[in-house]
PDB file of N, CA and C in Angstrom:
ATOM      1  N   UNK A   1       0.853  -1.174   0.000  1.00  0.00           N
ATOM      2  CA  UNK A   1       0.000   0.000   0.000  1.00  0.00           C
ATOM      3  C   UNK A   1       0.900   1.239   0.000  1.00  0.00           C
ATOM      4  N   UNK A   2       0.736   2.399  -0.868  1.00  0.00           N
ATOM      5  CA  UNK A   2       1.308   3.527  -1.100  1.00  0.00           C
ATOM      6  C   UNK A   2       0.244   4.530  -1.171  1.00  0.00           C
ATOM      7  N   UNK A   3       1.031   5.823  -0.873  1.00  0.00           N
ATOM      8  CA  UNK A   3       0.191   7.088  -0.962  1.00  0.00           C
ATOM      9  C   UNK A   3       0.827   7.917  -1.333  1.00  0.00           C
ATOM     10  N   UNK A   4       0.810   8.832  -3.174  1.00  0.00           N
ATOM     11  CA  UNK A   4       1.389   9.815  -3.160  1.00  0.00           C
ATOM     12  C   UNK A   4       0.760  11.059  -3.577  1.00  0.00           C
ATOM     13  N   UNK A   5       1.485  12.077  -3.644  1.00  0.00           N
ATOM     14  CA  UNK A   5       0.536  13.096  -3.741  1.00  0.00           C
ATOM     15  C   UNK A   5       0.587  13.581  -5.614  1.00  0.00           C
ATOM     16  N   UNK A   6       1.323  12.998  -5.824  1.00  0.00           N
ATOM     17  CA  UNK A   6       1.420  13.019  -7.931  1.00  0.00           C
ATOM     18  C   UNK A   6       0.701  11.584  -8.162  1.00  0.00           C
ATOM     19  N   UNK A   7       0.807  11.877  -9.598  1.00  0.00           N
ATOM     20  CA  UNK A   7      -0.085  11.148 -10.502  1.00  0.00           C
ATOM     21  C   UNK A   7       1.108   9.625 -10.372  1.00  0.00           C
ATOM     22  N   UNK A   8       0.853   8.484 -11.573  1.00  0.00           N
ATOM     23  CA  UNK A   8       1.245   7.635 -11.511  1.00  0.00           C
ATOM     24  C   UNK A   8       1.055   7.223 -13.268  1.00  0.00           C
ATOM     25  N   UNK A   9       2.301   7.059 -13.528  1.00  0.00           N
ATOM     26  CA  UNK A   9       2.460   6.614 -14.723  1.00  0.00           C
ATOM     27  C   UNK A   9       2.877   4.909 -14.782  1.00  0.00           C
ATOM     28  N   UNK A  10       2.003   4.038 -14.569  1.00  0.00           N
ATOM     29  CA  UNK A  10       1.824   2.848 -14.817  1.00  0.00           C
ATOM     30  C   UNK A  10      -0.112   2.815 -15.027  1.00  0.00           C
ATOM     31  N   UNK A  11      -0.097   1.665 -15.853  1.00  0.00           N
ATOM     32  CA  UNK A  11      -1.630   1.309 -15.931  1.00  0.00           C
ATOM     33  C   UNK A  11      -2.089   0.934 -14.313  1.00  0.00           C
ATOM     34  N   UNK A  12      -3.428   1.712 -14.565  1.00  0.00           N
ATOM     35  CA  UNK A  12      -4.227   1.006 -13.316  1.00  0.00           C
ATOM     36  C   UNK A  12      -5.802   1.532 -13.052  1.00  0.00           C
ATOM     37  N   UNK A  13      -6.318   1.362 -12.306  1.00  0.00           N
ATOM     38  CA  UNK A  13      -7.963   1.145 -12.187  1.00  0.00           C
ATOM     39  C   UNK A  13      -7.874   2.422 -11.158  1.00  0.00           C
ATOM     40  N   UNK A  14      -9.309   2.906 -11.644  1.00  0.00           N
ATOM     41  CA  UNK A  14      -9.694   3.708 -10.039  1.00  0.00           C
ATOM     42  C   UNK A  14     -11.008   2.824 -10.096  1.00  0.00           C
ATOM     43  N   UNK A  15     -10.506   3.048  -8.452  1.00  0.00           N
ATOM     44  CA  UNK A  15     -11.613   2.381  -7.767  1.00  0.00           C
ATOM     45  C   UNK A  15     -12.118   3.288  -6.962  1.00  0.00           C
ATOM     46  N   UNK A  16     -12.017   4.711  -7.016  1.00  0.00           N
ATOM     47  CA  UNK A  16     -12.912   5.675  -6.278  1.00  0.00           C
ATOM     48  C   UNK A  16     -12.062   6.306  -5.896  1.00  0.00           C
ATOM     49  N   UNK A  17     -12.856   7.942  -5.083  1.00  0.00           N
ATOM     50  CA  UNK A  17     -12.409   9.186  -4.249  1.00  0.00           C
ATOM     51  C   UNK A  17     -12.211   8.453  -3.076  1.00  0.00           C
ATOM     52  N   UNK A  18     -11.750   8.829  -2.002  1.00  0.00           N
ATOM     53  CA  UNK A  18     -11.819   8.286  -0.297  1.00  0.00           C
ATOM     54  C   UNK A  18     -11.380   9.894  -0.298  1.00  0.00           C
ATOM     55  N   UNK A  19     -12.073  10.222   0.804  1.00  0.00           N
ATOM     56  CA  UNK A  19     -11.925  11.678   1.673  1.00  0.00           C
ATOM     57  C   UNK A  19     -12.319  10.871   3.476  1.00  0.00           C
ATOM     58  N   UNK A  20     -11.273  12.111   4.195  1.00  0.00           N
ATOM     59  CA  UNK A  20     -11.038  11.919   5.995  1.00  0.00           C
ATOM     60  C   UNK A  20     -11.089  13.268   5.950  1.00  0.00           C
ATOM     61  N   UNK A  21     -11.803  13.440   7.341  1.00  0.00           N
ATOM     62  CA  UNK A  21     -11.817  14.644   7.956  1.00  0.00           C
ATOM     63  C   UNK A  21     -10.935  14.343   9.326  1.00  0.00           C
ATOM     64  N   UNK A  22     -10.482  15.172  10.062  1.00  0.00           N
ATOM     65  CA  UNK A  22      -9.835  15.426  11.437  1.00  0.00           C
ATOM     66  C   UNK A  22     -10.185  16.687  11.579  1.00  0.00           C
ATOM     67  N   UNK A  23     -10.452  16.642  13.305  1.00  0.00           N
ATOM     68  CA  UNK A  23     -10.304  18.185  13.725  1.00  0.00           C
ATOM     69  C   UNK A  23      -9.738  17.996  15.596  1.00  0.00           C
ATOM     70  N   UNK A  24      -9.445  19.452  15.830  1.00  0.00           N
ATOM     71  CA  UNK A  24      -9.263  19.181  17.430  1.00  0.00           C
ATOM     72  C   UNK A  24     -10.129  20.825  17.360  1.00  0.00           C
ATOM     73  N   UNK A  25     -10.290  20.812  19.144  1.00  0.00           N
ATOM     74  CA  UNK A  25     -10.338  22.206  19.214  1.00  0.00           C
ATOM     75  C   UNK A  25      -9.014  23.214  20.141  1.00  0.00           C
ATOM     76  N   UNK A  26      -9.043  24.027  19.798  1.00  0.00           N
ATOM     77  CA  UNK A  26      -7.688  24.741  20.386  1.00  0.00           C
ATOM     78  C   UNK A  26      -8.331  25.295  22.064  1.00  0.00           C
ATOM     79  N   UNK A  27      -7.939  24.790  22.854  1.00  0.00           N
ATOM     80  CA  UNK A  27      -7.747  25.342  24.141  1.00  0.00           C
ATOM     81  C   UNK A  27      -7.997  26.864  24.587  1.00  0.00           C
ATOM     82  N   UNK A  28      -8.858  27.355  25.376  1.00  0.00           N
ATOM     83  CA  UNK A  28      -8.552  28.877  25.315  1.00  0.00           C
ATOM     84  C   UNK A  28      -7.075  29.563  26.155  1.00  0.00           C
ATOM     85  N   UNK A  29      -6.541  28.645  26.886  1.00  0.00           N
ATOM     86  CA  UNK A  29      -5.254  29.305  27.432  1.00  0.00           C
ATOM     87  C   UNK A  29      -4.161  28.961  26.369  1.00  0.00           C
ATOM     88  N   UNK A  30      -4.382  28.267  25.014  1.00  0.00           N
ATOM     89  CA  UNK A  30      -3.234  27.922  23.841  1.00  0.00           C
ATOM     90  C   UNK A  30      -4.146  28.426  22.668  1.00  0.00           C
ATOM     91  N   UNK A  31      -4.453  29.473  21.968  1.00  0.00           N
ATOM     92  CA  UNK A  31      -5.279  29.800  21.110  1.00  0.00           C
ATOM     93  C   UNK A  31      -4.245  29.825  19.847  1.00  0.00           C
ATOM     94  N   UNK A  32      -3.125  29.579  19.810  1.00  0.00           N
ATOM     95  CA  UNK A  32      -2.617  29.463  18.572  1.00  0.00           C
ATOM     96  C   UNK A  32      -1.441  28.413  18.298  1.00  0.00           C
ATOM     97  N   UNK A  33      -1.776  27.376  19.100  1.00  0.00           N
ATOM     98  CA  UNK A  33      -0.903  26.200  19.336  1.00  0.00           C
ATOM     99  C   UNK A  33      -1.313  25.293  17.916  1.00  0.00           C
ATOM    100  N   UNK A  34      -0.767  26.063  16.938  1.00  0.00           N
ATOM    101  CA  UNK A  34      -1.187  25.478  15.170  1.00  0.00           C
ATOM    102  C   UNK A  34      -0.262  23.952  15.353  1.00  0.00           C
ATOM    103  N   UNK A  35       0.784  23.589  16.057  1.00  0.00           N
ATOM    104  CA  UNK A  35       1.568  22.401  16.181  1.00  0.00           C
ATOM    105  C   UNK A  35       0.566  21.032  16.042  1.00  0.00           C
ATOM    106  N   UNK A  36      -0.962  21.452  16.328  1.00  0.00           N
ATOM    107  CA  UNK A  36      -1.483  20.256  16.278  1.00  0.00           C
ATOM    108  C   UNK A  36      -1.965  20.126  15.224  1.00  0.00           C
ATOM    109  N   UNK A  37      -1.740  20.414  13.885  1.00  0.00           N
ATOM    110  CA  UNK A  37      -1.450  20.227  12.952  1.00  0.00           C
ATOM    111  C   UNK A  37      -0.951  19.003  12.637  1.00  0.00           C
ATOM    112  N   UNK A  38       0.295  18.901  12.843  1.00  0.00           N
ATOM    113  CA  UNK A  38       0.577  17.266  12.605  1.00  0.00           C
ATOM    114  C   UNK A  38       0.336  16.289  12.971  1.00  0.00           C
ATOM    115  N   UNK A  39      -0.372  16.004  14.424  1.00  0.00           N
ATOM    116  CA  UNK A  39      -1.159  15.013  14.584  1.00  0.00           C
ATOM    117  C   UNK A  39      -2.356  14.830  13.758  1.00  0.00           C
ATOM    118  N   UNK A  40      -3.229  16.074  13.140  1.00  0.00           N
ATOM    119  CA  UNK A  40      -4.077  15.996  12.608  1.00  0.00           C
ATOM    120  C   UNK A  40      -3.908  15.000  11.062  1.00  0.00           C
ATOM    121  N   UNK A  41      -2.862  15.970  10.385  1.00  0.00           N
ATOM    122  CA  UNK A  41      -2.291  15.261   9.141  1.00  0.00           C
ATOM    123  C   UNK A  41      -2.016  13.622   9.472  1.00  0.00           C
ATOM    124  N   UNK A  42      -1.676  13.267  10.656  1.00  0.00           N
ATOM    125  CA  UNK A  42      -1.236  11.781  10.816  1.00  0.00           C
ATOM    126  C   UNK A  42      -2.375  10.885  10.674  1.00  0.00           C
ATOM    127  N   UNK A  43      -3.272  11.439  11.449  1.00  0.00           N
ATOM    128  CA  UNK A  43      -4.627  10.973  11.687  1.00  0.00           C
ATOM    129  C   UNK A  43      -5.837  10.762  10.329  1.00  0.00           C
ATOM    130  N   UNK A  44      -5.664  11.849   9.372  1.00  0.00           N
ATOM    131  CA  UNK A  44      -6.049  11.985   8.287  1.00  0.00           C
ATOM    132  C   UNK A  44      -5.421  10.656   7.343  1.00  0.00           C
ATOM    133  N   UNK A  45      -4.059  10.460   7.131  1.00  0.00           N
ATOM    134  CA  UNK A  45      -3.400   9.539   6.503  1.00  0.00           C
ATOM    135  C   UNK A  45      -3.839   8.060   7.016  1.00  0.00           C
ATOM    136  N   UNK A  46      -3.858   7.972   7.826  1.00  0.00           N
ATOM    137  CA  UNK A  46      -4.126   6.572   8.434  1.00  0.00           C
ATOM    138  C   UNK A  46      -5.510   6.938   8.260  1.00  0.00           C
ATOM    139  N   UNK A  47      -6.313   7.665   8.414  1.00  0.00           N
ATOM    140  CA  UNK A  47      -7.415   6.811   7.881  1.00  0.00           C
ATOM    141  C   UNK A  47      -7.784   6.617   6.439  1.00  0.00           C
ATOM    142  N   UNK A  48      -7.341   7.618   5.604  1.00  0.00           N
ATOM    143  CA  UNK A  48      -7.456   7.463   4.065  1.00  0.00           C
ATOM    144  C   UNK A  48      -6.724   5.918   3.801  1.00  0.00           C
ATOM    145  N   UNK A  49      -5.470   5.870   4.602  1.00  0.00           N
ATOM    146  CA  UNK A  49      -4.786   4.031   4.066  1.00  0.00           C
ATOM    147  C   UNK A  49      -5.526   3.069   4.435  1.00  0.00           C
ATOM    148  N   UNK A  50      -6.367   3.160   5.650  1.00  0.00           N
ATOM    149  CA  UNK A  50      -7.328   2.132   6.124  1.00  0.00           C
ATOM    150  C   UNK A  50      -8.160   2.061   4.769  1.00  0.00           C
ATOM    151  N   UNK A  51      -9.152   2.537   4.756  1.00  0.00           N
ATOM    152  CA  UNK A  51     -10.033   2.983   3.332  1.00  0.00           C
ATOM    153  C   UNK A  51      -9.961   2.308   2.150  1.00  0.00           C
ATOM    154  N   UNK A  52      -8.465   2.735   1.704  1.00  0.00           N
ATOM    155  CA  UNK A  52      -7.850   2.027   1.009  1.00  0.00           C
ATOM    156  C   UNK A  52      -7.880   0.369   0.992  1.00  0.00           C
ATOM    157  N   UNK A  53      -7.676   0.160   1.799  1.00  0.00           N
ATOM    158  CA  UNK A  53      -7.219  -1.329   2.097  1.00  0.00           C
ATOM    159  C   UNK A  53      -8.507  -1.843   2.217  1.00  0.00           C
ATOM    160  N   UNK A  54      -9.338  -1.240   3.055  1.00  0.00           N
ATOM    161  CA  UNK A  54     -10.492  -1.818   3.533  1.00  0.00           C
ATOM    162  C   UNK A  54     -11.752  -2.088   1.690  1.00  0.00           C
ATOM    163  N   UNK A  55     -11.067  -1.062   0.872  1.00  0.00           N
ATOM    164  CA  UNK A  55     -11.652  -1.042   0.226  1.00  0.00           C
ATOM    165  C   UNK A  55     -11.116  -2.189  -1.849  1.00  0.00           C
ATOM    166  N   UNK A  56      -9.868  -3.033  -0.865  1.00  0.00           N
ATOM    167  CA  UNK A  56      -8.678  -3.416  -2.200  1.00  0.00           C
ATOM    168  C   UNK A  56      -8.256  -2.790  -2.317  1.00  0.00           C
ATOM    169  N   UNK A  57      -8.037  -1.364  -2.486  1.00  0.00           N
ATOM    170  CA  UNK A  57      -6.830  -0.699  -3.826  1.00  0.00           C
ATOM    171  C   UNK A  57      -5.913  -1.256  -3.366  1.00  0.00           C
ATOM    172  N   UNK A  58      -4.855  -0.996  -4.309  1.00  0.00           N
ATOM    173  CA  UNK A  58      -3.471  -0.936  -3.834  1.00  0.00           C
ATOM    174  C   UNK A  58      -3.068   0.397  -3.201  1.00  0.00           C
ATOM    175  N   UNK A  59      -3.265   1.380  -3.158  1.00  0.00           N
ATOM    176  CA  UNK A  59      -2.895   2.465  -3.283  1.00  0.00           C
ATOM    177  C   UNK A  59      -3.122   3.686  -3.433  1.00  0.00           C
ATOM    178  N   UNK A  60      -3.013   5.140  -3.026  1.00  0.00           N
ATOM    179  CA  UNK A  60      -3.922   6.048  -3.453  1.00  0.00           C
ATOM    180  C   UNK A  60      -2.635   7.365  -4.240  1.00  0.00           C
ATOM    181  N   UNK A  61      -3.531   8.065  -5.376  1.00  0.00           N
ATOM    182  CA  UNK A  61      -2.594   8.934  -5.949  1.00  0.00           C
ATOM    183  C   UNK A  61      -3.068  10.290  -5.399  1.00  0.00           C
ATOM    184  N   UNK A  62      -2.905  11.287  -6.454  1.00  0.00           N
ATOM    185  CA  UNK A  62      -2.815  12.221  -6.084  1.00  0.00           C
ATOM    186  C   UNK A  62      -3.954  12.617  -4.901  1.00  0.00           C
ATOM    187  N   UNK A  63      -3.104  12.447  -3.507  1.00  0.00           N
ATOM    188  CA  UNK A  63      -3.374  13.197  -2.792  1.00  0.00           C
ATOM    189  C   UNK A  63      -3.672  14.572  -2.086  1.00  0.00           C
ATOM    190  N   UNK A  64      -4.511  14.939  -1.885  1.00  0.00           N
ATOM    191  CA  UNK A  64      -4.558  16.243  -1.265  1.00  0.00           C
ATOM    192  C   UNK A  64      -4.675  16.679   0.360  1.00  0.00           C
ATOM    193  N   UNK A  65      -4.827  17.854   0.868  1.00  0.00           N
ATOM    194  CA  UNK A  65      -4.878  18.250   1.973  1.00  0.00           C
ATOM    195  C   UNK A  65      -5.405  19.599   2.122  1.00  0.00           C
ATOM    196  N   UNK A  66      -6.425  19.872   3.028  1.00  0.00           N
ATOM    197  CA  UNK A  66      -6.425  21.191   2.957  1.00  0.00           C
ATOM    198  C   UNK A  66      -6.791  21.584   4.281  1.00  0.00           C
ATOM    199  N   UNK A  67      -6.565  22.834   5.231  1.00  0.00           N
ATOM    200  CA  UNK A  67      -6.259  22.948   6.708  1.00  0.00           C
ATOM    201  C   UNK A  67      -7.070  24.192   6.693  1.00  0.00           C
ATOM    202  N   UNK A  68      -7.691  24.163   8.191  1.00  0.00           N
ATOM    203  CA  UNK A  68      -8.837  25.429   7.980  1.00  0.00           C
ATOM    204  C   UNK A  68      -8.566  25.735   9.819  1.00  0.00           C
ATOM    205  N   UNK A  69      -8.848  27.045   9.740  1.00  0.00           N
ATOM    206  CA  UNK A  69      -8.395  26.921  11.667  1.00  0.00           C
ATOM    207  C   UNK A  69      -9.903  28.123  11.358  1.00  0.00           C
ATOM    208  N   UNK A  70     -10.926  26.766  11.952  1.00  0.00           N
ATOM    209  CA  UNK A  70     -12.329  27.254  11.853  1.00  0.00           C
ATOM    210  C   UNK A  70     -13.203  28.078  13.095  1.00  0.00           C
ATOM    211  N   UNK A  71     -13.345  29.505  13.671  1.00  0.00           N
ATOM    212  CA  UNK A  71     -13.805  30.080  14.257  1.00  0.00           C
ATOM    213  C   UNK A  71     -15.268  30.329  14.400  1.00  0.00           C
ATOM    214  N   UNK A  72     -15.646  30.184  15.643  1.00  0.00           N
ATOM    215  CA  UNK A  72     -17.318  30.029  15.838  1.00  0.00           C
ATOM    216  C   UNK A  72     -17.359  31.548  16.537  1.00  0.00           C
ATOM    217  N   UNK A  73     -18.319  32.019  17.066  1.00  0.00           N
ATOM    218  CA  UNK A  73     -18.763  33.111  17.873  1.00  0.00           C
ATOM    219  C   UNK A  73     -18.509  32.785  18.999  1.00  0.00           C
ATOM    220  N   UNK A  74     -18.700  32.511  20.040  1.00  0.00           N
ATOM    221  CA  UNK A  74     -19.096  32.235  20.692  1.00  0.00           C
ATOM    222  C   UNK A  74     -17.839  30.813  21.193  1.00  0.00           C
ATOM    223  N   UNK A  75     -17.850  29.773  20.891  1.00  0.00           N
ATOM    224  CA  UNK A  75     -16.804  29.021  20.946  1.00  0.00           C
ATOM    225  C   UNK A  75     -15.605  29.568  20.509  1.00  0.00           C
ATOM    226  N   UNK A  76     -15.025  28.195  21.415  1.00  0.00           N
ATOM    227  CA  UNK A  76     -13.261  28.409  20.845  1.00  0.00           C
ATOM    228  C   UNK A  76     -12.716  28.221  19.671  1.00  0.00           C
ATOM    229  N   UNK A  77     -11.805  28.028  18.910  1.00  0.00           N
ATOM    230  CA  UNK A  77     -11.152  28.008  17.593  1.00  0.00           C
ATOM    231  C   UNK A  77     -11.151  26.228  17.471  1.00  0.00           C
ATOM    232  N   UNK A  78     -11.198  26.017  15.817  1.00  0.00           N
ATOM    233  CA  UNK A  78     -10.928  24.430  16.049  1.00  0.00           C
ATOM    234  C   UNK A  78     -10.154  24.773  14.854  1.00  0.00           C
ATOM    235  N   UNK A  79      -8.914  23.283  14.542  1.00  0.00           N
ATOM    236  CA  UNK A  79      -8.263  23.109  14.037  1.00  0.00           C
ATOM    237  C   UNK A  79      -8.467  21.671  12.802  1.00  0.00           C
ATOM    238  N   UNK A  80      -8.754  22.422  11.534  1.00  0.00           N
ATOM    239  CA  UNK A  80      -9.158  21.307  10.684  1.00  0.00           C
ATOM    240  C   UNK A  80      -8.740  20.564   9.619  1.00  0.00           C
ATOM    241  N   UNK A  81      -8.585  19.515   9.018  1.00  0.00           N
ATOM    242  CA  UNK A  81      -7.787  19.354   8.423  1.00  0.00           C
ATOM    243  C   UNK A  81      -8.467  17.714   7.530  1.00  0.00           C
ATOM    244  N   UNK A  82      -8.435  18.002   6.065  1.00  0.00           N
ATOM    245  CA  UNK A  82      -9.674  17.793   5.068  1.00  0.00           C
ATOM    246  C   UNK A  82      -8.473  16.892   4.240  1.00  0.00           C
ATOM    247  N   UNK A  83      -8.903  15.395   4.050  1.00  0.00           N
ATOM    248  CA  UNK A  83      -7.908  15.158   3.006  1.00  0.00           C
ATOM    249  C   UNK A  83      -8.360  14.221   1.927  1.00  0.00           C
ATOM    250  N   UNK A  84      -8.181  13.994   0.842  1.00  0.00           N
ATOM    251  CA  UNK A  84      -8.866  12.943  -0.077  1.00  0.00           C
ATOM    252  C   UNK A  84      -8.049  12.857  -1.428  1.00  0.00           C
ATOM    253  N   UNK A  85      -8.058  11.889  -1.543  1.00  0.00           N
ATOM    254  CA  UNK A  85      -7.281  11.109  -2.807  1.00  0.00           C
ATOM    255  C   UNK A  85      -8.039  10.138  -3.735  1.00  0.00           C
ATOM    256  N   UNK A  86      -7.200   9.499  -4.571  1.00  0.00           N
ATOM    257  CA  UNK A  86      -7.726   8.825  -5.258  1.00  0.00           C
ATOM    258  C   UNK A  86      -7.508   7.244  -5.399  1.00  0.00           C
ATOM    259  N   UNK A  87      -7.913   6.127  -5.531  1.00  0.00           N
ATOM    260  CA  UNK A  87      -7.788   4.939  -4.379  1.00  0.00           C
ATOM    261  C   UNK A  87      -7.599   4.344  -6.302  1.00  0.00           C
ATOM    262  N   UNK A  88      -6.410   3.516  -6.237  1.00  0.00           N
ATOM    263  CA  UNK A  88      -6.221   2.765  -7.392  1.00  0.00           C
ATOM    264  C   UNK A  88      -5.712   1.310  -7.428  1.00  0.00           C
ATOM    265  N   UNK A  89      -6.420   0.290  -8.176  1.00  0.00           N
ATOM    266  CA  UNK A  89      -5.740  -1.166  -8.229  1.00  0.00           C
ATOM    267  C   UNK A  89      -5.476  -1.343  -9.553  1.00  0.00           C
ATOM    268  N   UNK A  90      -3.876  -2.235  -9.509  1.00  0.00           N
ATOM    269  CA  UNK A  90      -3.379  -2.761 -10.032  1.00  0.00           C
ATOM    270  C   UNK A  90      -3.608  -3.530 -10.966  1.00  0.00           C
ATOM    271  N   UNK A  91      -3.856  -3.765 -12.874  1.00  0.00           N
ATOM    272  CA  UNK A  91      -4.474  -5.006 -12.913  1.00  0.00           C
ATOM    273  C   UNK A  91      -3.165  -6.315 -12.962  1.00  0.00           C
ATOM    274  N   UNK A  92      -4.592  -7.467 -12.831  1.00  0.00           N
ATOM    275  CA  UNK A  92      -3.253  -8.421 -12.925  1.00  0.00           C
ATOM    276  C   UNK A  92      -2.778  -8.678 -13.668  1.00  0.00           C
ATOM    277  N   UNK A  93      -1.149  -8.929 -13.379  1.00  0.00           N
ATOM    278  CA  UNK A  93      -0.270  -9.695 -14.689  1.00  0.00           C
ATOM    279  C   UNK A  93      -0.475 -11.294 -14.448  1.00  0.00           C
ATOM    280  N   UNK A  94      -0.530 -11.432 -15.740  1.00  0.00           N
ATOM    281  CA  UNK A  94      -0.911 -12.838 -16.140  1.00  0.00           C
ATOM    282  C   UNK A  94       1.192 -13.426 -16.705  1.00  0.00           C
ATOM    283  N   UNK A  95       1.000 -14.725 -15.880  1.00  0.00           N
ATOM    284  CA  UNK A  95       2.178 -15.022 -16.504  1.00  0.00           C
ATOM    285  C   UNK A  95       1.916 -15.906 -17.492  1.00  0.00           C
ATOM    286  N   UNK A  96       3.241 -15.654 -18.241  1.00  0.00           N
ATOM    287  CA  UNK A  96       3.914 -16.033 -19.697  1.00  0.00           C
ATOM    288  C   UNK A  96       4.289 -17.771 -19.387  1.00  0.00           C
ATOM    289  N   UNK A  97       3.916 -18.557 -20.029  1.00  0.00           N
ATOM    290  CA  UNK A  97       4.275 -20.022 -19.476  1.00  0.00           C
ATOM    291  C   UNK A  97       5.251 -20.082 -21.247  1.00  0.00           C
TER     292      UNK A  97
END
């Protein structure tokens, strides 16, 4: 299982979009502790590879990501982070006897 964020120049199948959401909310005594960011991104990846798997591909291509540090009125700040790719299998090679 692989995940990249470019295309892929070998033949192969899509087998669909997969999109993950993550979020936290930011603390009001840490209102700009953006570091949790990368747990978010971690969290996002592992579940798009689950997906994947859960779903056959081999693999997903061009990946994306996109991060939103989403403000309510009234509430505290949350930290968001949106990701989805494209889930592809392999076909089979048939061997040569």
């Amino acid at each position: 299982m692989f995940m990249t964020t470019g295309g892929l120049n070998r033949s192969h199948a899509i087998q669909g979009i997969l999109t993950a959401t993550a979020h936290t909310m930011l603390r009001s005594e840490k209102p700009d502790e953006f570091s949790l960011f990368d747990g978010l991104f971690d969290e996002v990846k592992q579940d798009l590879m689950k997906q994947a798997q859960a779903s056959g591909a081999d693999g997903l291509i061009d990946v994306r990501f996109n991060t939103e540090v989403v403000r309510m009125n009234v509430a505290p700040k949350f930290l968001v982070v949106h990701g989805y790719g494209t889930a592809i299998k392999f076909p089979n090679q048939k061997k040569s006897e």
